[in-house]
N, C-alpha and C. Protein backbone atom coordinates (compact mmCIF):
# COMPACT_ATOMS: atom_id res chain seq x y z
N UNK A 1 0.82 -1.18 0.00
CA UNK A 1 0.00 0.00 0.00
C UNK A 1 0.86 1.24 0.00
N UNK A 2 1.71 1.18 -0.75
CA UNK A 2 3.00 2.30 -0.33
C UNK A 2 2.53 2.99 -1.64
N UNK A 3 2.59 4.26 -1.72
CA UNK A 3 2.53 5.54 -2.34
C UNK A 3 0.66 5.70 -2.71
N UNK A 4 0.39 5.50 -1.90
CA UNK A 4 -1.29 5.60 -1.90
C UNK A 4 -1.56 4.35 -2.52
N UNK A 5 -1.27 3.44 -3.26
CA UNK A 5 -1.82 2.73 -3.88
C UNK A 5 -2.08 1.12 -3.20
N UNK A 6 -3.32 0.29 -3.11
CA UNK A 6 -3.85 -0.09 -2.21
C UNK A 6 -4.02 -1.43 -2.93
N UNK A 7 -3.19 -2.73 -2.79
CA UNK A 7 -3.78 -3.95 -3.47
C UNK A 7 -4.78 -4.42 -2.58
N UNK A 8 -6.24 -4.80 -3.55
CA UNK A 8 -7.01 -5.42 -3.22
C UNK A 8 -7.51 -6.53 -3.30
N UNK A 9 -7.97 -7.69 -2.50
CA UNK A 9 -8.41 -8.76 -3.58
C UNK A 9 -9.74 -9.66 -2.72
N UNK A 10 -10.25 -10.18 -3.13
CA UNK A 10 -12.07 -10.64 -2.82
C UNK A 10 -11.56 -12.42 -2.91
N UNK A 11 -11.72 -12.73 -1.56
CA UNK A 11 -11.73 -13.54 -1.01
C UNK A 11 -13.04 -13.98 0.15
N UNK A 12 -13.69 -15.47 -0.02
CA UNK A 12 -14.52 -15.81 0.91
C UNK A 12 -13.84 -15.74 2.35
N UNK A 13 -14.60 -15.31 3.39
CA UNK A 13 -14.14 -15.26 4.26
C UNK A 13 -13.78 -16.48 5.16
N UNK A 14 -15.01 -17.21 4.79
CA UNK A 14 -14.32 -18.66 4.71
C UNK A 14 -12.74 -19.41 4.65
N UNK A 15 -12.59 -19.20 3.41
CA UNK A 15 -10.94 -19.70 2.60
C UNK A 15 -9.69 -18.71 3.62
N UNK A 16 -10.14 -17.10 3.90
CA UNK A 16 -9.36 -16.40 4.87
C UNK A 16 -8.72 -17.31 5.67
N UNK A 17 -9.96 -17.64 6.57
CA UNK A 17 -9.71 -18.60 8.07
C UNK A 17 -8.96 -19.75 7.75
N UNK A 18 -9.45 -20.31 6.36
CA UNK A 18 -8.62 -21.72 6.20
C UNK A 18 -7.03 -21.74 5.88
N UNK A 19 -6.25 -19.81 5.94
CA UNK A 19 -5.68 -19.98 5.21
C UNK A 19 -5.14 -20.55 3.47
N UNK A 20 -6.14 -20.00 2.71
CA UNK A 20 -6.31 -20.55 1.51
C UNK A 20 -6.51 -19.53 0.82
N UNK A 21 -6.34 -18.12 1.03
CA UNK A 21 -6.16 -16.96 0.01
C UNK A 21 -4.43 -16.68 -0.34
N UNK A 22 -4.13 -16.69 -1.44
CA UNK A 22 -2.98 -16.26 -1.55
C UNK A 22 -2.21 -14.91 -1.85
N UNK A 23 -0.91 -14.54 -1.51
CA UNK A 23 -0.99 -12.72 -1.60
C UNK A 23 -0.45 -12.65 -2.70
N UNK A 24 -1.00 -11.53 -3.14
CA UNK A 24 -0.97 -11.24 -4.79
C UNK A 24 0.52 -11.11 -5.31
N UNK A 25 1.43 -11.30 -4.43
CA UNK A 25 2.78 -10.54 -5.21
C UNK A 25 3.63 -12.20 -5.39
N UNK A 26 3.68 -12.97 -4.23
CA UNK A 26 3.77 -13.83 -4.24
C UNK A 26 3.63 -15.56 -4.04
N UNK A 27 2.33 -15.82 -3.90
CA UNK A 27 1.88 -16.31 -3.57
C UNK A 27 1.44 -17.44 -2.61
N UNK A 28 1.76 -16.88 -1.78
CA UNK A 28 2.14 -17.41 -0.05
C UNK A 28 0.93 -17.35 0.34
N UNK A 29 0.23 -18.50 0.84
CA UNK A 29 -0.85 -18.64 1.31
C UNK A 29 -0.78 -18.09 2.75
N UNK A 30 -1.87 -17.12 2.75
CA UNK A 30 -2.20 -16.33 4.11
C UNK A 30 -3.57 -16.29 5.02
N UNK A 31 -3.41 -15.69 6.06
CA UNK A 31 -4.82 -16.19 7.09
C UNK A 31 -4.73 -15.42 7.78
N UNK A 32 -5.52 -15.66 9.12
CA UNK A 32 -6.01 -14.65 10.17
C UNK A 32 -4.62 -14.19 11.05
N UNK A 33 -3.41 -15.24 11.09
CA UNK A 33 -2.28 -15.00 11.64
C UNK A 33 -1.10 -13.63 10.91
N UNK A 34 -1.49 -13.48 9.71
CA UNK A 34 -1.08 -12.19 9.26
C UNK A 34 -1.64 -10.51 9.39
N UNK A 35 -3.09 -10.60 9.79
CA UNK A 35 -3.57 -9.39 9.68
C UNK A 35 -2.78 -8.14 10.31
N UNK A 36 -2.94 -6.92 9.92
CA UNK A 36 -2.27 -5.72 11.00
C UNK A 36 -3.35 -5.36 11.36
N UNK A 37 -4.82 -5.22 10.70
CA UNK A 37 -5.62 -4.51 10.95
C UNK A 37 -6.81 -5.07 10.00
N UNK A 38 -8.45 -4.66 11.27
CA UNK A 38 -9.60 -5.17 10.70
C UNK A 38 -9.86 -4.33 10.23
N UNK A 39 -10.95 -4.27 9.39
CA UNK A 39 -12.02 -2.98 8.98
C UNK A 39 -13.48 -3.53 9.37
N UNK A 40 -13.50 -2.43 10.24
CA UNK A 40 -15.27 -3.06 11.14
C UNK A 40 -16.21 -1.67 10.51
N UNK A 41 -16.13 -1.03 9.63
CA UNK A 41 -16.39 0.42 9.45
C UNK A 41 -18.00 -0.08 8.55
N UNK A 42 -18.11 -1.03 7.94
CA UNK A 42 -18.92 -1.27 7.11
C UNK A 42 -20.41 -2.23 7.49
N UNK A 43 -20.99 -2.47 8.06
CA UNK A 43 -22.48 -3.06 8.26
C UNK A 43 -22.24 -4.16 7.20
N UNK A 44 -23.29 -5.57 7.23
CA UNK A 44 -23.84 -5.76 8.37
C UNK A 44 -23.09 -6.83 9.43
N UNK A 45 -21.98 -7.10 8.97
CA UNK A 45 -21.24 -8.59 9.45
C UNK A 45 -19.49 -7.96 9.58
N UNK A 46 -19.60 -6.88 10.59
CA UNK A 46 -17.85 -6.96 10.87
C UNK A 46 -17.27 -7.91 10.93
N UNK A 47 -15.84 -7.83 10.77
CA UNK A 47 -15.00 -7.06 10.06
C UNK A 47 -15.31 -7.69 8.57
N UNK A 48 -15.58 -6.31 7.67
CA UNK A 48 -15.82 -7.18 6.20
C UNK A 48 -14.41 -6.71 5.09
N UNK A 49 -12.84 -6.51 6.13
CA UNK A 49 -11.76 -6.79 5.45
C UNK A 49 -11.00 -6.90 6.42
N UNK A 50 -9.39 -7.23 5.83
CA UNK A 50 -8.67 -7.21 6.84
C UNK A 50 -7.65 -6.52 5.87
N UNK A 51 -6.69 -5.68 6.63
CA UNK A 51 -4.96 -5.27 6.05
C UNK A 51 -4.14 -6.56 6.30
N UNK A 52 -3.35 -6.92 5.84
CA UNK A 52 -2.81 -8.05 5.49
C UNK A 52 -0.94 -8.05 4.83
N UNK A 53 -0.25 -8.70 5.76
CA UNK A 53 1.10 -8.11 5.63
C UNK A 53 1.60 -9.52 4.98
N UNK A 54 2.34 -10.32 4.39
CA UNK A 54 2.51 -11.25 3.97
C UNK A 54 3.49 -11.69 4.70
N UNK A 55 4.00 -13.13 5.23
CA UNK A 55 5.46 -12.94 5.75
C UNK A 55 6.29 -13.59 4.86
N UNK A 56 6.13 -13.48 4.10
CA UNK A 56 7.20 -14.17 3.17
C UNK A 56 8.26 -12.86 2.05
N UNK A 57 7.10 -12.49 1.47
CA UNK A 57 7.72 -11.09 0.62
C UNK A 57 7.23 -9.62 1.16
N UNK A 58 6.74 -9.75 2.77
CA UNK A 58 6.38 -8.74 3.21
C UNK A 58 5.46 -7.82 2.65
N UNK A 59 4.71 -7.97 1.29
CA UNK A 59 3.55 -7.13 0.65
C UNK A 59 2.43 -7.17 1.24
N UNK A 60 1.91 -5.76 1.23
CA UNK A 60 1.28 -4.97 2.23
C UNK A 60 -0.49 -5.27 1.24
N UNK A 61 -1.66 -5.60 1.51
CA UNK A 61 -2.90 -5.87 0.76
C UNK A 61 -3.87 -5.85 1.56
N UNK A 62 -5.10 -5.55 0.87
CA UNK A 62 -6.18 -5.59 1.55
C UNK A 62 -7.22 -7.16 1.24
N UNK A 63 -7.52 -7.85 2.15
CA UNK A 63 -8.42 -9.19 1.45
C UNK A 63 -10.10 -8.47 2.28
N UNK A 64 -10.81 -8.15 1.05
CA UNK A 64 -12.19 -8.08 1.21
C UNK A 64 -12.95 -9.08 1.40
N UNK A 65 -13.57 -9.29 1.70
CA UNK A 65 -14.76 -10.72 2.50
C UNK A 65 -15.50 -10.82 1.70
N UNK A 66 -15.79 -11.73 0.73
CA UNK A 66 -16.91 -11.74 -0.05
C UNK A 66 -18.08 -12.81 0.37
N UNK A 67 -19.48 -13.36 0.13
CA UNK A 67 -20.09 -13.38 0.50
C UNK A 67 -19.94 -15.17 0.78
């Protein structure tokens, strides 16, 4: 997310928990043990994202909760 620019990507929230979303730069499967930060800002089912740090290539993303 460095110079304003914000990777995003739409993931069941499901697959999150299972660890089964992968991060976009490299594809290191990630989960609830990476987050920096929720987003509870949105109705009706907080948190419907998380910030998401990778530990492998350290890239910074947002995984949105899809339904």
């Amino acid at each position: 997310m460095s110079g304003g620019t914000a990777i995003r990507i739409d993931a069941p929230r499901r697959d999150f928990l299972a660890y089964k979303v992968a991060c976009p730069a490299c594809g290191t499967l990630v989960g609830p043990r990476f987050v920096t930060r929720e987003h509870l800002d949105v109705p009706p089912d907080p948190p419907y994202a998380a910030s998401v740090k990778c530990p492998k290539c350290a890239a910074l993303f947002e995984v949105v909760f899809s339904g």
